[in-house]
Every structure is written in C-alpha cells, then in structure tokens.
N, C-alpha and C. Protein backbone atom coordinates (compact mmCIF):
# COMPACT_ATOMS: atom_id res chain seq x y z
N UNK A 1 5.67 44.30 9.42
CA UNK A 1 5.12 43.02 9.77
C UNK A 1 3.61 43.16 9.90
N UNK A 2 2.58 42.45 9.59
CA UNK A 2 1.17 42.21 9.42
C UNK A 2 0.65 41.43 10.90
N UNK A 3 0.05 42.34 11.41
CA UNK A 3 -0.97 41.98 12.15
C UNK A 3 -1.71 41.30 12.27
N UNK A 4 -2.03 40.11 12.65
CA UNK A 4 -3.72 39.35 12.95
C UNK A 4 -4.41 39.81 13.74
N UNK A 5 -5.85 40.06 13.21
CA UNK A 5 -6.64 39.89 14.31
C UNK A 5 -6.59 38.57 14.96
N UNK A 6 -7.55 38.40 16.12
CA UNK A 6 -8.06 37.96 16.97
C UNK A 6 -8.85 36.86 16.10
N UNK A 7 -9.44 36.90 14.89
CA UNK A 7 -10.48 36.58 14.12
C UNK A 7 -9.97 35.47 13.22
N UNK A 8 -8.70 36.65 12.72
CA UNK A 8 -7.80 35.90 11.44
C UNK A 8 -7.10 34.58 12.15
N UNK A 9 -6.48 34.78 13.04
CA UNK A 9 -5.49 33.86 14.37
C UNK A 9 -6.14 32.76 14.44
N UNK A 10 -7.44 33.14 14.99
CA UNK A 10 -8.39 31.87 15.49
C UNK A 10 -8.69 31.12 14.56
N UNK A 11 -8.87 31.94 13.28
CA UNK A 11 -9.09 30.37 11.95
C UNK A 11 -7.52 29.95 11.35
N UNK A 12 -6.95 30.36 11.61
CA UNK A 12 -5.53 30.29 11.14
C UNK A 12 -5.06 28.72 12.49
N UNK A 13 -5.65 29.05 13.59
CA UNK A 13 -5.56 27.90 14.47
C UNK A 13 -6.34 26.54 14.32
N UNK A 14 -7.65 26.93 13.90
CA UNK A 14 -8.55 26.14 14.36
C UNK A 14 -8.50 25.58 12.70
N UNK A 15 -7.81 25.86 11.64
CA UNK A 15 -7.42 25.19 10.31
C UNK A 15 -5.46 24.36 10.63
N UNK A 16 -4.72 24.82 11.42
CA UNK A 16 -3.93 24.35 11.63
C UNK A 16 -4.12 23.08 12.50
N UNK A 17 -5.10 23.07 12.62
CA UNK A 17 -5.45 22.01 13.88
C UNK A 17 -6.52 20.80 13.56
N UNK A 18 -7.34 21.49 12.58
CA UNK A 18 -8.50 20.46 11.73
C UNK A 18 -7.90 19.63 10.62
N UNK A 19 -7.18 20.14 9.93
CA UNK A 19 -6.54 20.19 8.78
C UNK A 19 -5.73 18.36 9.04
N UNK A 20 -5.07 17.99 9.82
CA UNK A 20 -4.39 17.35 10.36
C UNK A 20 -5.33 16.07 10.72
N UNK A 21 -5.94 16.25 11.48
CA UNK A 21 -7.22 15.25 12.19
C UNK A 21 -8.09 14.96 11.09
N UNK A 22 -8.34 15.51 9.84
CA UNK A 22 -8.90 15.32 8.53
C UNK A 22 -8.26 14.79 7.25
N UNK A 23 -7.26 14.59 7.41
CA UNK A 23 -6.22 13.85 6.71
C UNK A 23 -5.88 12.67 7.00
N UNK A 24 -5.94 12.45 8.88
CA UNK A 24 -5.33 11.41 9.14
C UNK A 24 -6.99 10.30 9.09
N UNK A 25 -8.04 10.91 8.87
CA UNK A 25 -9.63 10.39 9.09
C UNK A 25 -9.53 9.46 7.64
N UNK A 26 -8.85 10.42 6.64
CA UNK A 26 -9.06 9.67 5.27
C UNK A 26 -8.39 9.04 5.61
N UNK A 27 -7.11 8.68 5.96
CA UNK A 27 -6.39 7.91 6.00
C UNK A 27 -6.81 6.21 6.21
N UNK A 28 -7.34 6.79 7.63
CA UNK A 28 -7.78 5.25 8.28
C UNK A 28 -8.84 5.08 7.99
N UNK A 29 -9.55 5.73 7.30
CA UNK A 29 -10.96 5.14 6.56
C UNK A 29 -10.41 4.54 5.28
N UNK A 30 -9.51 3.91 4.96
CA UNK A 30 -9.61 3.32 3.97
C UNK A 30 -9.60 1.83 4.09
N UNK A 31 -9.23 1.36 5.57
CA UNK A 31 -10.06 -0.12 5.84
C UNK A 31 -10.44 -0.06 6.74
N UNK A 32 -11.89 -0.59 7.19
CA UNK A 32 -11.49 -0.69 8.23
C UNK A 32 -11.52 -2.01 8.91
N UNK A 33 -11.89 -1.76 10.57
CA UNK A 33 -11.06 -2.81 11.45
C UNK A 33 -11.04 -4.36 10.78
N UNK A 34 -12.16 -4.99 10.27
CA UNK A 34 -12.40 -6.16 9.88
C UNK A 34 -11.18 -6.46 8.55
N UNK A 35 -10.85 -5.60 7.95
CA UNK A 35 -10.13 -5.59 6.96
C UNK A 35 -8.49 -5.69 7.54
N UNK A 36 -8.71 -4.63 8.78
CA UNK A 36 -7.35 -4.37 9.15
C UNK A 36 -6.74 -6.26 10.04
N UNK A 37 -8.07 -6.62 10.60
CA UNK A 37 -7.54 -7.95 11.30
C UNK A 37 -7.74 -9.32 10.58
N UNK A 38 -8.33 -9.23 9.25
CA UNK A 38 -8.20 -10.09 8.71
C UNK A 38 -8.26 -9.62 7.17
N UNK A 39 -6.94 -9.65 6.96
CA UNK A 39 -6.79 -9.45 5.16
C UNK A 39 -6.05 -9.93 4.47
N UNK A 40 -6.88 -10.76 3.28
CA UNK A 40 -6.35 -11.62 2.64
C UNK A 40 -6.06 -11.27 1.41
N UNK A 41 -4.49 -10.82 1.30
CA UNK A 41 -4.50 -11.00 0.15
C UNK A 41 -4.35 -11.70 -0.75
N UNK A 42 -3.85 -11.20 -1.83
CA UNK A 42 -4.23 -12.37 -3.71
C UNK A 42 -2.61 -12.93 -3.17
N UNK A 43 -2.89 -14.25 -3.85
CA UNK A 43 -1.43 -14.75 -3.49
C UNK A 43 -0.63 -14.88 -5.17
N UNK A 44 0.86 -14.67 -5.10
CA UNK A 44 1.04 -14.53 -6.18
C UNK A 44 1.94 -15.42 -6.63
N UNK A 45 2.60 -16.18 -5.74
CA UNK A 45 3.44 -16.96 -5.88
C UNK A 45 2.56 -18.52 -6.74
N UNK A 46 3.13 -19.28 -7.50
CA UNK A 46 2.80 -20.13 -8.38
C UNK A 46 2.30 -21.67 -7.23
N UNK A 47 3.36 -21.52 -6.68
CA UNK A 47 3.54 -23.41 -6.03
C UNK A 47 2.76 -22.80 -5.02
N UNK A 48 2.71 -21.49 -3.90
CA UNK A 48 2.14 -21.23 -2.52
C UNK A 48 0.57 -21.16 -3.49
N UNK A 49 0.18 -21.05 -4.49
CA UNK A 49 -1.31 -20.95 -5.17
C UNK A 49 -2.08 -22.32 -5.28
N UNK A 50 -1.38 -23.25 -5.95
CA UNK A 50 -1.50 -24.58 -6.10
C UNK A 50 -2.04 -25.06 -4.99
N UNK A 51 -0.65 -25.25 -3.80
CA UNK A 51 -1.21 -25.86 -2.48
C UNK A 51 -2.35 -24.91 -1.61
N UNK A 52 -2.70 -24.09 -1.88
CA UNK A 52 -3.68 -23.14 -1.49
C UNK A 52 -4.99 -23.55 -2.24
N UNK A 53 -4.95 -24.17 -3.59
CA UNK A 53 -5.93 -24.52 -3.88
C UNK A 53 -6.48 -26.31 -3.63
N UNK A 54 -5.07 -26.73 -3.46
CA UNK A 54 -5.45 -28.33 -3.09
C UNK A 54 -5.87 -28.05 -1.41
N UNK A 55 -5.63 -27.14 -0.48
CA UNK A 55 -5.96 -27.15 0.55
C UNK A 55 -7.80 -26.65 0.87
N UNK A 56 -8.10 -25.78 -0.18
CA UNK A 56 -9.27 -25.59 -0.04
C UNK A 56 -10.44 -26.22 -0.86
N UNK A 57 -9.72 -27.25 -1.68
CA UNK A 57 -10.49 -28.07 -2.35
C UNK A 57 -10.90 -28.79 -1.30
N UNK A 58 -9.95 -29.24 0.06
CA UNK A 58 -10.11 -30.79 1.27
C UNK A 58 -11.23 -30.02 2.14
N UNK A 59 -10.89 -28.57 2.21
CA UNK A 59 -11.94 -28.02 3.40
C UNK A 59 -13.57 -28.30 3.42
N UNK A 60 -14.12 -29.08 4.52
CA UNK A 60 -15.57 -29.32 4.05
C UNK A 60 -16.06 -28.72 5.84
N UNK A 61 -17.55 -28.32 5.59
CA UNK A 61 -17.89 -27.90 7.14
C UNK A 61 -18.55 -28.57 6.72
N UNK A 62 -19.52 -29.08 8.01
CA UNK A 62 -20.25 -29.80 8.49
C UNK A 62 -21.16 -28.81 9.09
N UNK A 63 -22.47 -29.19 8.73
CA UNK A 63 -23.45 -28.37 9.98
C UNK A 63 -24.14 -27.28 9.35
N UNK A 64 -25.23 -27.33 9.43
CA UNK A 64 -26.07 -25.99 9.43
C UNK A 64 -26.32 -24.44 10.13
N UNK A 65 -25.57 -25.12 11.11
CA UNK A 65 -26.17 -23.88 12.44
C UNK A 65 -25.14 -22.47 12.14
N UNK A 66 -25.51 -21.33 12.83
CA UNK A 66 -25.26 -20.02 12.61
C UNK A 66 -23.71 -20.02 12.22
N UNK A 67 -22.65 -20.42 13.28
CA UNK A 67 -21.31 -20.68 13.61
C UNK A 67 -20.90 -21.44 11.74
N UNK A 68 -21.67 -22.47 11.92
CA UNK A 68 -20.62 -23.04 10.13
C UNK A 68 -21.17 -22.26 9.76
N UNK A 69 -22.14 -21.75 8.86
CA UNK A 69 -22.75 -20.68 8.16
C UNK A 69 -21.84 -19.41 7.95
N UNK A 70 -21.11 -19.08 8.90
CA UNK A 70 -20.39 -17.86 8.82
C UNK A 70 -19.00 -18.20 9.28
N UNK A 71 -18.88 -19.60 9.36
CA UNK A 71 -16.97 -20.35 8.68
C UNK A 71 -17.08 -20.41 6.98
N UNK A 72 -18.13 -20.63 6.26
CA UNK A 72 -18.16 -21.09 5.25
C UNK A 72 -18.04 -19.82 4.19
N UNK A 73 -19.14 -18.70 4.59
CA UNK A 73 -18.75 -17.34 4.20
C UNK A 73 -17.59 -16.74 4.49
N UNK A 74 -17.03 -16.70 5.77
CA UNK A 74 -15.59 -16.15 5.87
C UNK A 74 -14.50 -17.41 4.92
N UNK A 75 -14.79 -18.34 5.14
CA UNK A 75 -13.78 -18.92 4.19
C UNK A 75 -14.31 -19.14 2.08
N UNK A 76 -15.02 -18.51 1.96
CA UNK A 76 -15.86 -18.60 0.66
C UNK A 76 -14.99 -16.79 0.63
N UNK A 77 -14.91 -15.71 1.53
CA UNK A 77 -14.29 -14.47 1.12
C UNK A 77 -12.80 -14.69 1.46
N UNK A 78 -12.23 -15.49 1.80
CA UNK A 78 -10.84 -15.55 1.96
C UNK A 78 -10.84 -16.19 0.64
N UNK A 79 -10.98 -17.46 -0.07
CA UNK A 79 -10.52 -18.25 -0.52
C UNK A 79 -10.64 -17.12 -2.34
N UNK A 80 -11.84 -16.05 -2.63
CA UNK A 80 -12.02 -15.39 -3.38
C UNK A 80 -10.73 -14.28 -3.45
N UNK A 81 -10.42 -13.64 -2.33
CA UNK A 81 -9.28 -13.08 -2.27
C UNK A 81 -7.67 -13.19 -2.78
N UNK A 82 -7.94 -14.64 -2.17
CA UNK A 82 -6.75 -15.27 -2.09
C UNK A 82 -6.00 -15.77 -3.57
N UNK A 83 -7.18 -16.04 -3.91
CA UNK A 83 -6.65 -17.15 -5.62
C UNK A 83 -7.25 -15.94 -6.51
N UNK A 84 -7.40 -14.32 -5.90
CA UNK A 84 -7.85 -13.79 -7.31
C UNK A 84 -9.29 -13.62 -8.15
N UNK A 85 -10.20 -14.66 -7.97
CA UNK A 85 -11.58 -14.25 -7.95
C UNK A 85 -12.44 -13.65 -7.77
C-alpha cells in the first residue's frame, strides 16, 4: 500500500474540496439573480402567442419619469423574449 505524504494528502484534500465549490460556481453563474426572478421565455404555443401579442399591442405607459422609463424597458425585454425577437 502507498503512502502519502503530509504534502501529497493536503492537495489531494484541498482539490477534493475546491473541485466541488468550482463546479457548482459555473453552475450558478449561468444566470443570474435578475434572470433567475424574472425569465421570460419564447412562447411557443400558437393561440397563447396571438393573445400575447394582442395584449401587448393595448399596453401603453403614460409618463416620462424614471419609474415608466424602466416599465417600458422591462416590458420592451419581456415582450422581445417572449414572441422570439
């Protein structure tokens, strides 16, 4: 039976142990949070597309200020998502 050092052990640990926590990093870097709480995907169904598009044809904001400005962008990246664009 083969011996470890003290040397060999410790990277044999400290790779059993990184190895894991570096896998799971890619993992959840592949969205993140903003993606994870709001994600829209492409819709694929025919009739749920239609009324998805007669619904965002009616949507109108009102207003200049900061708040519509960034309803209009979040719904300008949903609505791109959504129908495929």
């Amino acid at each position: 039976m083969k011996k470890y050092t003290s040397t060999a052990f410790s990277r044999v640990l400290l790779i059993s142990f990184l190895l894991p926590i570096v896998l799971v990093q890619n993992v959840l870097m592949a969205e993140d949070g903003y993606e994870l709480w709001l994600r829209y995907s492409k819709v694929e169904d025919k009739t749920k597309l239609t009324d998805l598009h007669k619904i965002l044809d009616n949507i109108s904001i009102a207003g200049e200020n900061k708040t519509c400005l960034i309803i209009r962008k979040e719904l300008h990246l949903a609505a791109e998502n959504m129908l495929g664009k």
